[in-house]
N, C-alpha and C. Protein backbone atom coordinates (compact mmCIF):
# COMPACT_ATOMS: atom_id res chain seq x y z
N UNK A 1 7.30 190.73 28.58
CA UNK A 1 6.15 191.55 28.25
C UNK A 1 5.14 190.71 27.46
N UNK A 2 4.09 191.32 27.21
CA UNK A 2 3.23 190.73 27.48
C UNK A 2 2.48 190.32 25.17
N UNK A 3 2.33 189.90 24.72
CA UNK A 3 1.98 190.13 23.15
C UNK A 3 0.56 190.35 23.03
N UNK A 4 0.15 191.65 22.80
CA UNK A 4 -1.03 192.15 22.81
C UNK A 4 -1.09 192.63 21.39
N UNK A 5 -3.06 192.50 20.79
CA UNK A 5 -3.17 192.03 19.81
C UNK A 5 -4.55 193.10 19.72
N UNK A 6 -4.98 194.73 18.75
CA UNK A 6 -5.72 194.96 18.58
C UNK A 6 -6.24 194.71 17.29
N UNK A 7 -7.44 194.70 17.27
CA UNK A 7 -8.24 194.42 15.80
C UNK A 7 -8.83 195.54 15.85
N UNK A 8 -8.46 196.90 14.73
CA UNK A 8 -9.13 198.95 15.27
C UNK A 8 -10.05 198.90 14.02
N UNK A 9 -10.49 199.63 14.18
CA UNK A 9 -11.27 200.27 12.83
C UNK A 9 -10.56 201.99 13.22
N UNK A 10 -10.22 202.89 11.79
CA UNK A 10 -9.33 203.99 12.25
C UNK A 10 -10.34 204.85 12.44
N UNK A 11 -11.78 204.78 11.83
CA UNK A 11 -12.90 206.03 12.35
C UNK A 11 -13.66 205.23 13.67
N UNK A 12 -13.14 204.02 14.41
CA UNK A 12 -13.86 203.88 15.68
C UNK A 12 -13.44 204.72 17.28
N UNK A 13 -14.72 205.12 17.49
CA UNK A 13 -13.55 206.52 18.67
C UNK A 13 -13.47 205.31 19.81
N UNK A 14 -14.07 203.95 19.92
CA UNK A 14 -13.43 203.23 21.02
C UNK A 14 -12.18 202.31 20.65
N UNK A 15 -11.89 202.61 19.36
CA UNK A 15 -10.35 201.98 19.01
C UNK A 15 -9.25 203.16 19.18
N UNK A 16 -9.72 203.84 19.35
CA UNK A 16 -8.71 205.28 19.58
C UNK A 16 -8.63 204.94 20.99
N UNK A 17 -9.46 205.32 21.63
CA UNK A 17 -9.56 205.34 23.34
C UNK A 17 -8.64 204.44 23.72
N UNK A 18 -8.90 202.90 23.23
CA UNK A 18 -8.31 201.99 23.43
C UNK A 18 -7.01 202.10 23.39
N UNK A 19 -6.21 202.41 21.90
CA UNK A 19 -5.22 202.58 21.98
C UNK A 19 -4.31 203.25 22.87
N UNK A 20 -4.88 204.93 23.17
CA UNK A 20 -4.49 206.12 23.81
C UNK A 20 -4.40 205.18 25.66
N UNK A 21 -5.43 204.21 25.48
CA UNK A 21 -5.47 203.58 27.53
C UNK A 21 -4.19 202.90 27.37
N UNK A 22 -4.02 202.18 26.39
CA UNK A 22 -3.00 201.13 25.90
C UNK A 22 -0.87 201.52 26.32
N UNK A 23 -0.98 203.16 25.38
CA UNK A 23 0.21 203.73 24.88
C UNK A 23 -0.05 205.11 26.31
N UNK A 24 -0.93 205.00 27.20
CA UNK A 24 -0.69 205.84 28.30
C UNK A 24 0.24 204.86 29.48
N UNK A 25 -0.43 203.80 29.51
CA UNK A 25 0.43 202.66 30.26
C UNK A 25 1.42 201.65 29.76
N UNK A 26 2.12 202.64 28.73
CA UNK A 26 3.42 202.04 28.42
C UNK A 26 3.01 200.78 27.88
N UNK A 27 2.22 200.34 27.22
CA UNK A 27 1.73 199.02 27.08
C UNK A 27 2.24 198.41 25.57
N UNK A 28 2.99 197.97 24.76
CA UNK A 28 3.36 197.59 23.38
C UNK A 28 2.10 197.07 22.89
N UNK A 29 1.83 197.20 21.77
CA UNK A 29 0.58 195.96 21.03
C UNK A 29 0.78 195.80 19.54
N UNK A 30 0.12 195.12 18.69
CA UNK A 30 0.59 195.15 17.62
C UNK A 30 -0.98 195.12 17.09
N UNK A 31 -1.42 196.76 16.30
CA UNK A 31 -2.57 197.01 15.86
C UNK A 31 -3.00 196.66 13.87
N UNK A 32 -4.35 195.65 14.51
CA UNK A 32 -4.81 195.28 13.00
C UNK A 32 -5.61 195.68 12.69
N UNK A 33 -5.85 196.67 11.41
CA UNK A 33 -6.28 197.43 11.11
C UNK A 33 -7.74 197.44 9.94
N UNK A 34 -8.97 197.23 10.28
CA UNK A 34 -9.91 196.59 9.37
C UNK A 34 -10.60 197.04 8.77
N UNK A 35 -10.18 198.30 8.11
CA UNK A 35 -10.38 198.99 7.07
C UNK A 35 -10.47 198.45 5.77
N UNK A 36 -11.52 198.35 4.64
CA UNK A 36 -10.96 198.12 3.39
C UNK A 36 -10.37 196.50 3.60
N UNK A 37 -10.09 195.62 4.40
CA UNK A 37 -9.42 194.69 4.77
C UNK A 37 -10.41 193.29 5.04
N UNK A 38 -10.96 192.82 4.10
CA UNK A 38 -12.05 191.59 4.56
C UNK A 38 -11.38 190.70 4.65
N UNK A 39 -10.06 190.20 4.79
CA UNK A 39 -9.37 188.78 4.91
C UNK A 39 -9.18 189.09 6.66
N UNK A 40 -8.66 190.23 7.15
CA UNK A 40 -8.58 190.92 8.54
C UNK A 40 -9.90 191.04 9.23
N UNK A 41 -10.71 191.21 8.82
CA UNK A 41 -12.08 191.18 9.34
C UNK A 41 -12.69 189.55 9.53
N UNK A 42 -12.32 188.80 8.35
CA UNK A 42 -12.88 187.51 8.98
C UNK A 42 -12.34 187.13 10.08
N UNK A 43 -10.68 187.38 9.96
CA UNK A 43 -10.23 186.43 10.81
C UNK A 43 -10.26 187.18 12.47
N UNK A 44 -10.55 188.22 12.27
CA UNK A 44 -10.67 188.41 13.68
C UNK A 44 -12.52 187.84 14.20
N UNK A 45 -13.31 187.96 13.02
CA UNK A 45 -14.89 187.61 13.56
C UNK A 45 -14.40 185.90 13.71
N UNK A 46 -13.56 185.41 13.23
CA UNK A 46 -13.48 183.75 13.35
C UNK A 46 -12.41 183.71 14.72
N UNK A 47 -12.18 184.72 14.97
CA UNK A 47 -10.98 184.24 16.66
C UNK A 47 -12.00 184.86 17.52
N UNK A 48 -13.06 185.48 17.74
CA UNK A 48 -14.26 186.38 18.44
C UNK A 48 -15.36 185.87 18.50
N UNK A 49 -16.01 184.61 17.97
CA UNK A 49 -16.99 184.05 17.78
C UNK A 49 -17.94 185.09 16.68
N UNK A 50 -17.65 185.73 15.85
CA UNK A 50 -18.29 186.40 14.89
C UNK A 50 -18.40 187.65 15.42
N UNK A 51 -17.90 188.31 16.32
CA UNK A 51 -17.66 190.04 16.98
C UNK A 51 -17.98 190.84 15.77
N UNK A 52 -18.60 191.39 15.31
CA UNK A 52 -17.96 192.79 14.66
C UNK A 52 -17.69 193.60 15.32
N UNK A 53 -18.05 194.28 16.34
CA UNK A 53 -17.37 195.41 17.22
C UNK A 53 -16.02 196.34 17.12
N UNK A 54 -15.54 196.71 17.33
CA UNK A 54 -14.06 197.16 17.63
C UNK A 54 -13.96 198.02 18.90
N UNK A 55 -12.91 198.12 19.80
CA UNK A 55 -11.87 197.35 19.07
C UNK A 55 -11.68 196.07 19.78
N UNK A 56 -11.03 194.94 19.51
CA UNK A 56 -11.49 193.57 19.60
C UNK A 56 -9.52 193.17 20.17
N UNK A 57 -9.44 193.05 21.96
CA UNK A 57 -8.01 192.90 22.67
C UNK A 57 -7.89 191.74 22.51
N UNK A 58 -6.69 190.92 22.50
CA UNK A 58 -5.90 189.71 22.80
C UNK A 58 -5.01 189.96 23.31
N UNK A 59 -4.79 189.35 24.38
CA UNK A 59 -3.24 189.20 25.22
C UNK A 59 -2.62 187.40 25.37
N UNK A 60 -1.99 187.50 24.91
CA UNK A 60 -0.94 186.41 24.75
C UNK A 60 -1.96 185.28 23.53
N UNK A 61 -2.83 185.85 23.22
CA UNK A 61 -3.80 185.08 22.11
C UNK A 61 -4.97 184.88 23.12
N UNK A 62 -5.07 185.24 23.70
CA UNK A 62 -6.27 184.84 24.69
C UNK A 62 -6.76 186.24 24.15
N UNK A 63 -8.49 186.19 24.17
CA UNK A 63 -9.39 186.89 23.40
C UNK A 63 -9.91 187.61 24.85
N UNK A 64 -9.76 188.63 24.95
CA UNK A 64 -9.75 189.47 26.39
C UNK A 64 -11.41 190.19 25.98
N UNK A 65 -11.74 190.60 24.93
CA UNK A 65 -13.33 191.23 24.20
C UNK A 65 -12.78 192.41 23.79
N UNK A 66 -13.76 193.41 24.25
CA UNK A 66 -13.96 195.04 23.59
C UNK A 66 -12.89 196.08 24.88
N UNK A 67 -12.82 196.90 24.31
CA UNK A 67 -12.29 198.08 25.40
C UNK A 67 -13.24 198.17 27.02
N UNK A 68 -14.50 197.87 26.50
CA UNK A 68 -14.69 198.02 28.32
C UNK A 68 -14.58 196.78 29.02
N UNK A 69 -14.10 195.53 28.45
CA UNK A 69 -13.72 194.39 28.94
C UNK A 69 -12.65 194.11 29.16
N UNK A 70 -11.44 195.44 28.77
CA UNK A 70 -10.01 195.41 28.99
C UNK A 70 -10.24 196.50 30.15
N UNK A 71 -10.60 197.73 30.36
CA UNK A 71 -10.68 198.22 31.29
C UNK A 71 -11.69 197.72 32.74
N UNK A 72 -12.61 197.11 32.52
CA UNK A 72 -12.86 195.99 33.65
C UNK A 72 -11.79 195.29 34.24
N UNK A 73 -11.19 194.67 33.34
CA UNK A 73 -9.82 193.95 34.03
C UNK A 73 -9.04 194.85 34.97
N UNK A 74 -8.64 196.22 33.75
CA UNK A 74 -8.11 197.43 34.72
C UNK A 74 -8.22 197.49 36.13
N UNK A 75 -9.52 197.89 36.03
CA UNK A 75 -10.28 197.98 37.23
C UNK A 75 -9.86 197.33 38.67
N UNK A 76 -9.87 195.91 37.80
CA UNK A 76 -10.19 195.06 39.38
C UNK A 76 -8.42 194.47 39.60
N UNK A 77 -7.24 195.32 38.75
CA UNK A 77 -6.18 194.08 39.17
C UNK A 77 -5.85 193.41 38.14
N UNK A 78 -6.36 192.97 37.35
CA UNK A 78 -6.07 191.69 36.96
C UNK A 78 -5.35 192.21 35.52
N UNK A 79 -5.67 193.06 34.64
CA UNK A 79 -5.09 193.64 33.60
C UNK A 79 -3.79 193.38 34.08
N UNK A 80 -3.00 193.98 34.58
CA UNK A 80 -1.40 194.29 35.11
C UNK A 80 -0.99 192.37 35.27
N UNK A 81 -1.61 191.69 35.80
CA UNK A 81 -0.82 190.35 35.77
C UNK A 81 -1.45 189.91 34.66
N UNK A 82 -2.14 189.89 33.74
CA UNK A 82 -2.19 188.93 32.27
C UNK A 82 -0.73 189.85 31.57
N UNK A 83 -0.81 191.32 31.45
CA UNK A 83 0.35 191.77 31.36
C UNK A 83 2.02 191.76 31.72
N UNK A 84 1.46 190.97 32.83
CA UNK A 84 2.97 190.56 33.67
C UNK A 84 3.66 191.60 33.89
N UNK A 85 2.79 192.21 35.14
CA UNK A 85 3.52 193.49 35.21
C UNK A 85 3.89 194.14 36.33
């Protein structure tokens, strides 16, 4: 399986979404949470090229972007094999 990596904010409704697309397809991840948290916030704007956005995917450390750049993948196929699935 696959080590997937969110960076949420808990009042962002596309870090919710995200999650809910995530935990509908059985998917594991391990969510970082950037609330109150500026050591968590740099380091995800320093693995993102300076992103603030949320919520901000990695799969296997590879920087995948925002929720509609994980469901693009969806889309076309390709989500399910970075997932190995």
């Amino acid at each position: 399986m696959a080590d997937v990596v969110l960076y949420t904010k808990t009042y962002c409704p596309f870090s919710k979404e995200c999650k809910e697309f995530l935990e509908e397809r059985g998917v594991e991840f391990d969510e970082k949470v950037l609330d109150n948290d500026p050591a968590t916030l740099a380091e995800m704007e320093a693995k993102t090229g300076e992103r603030k956005d949320t919520p901000q995917v990695f799969v296997n450390g590879h920087h995948i972007g925002s929720f509609d750049d994980l469901k693009a993948l969806d889309q076309t196929g390709k989500l399910n094999k970075l997932l190995k699935r």
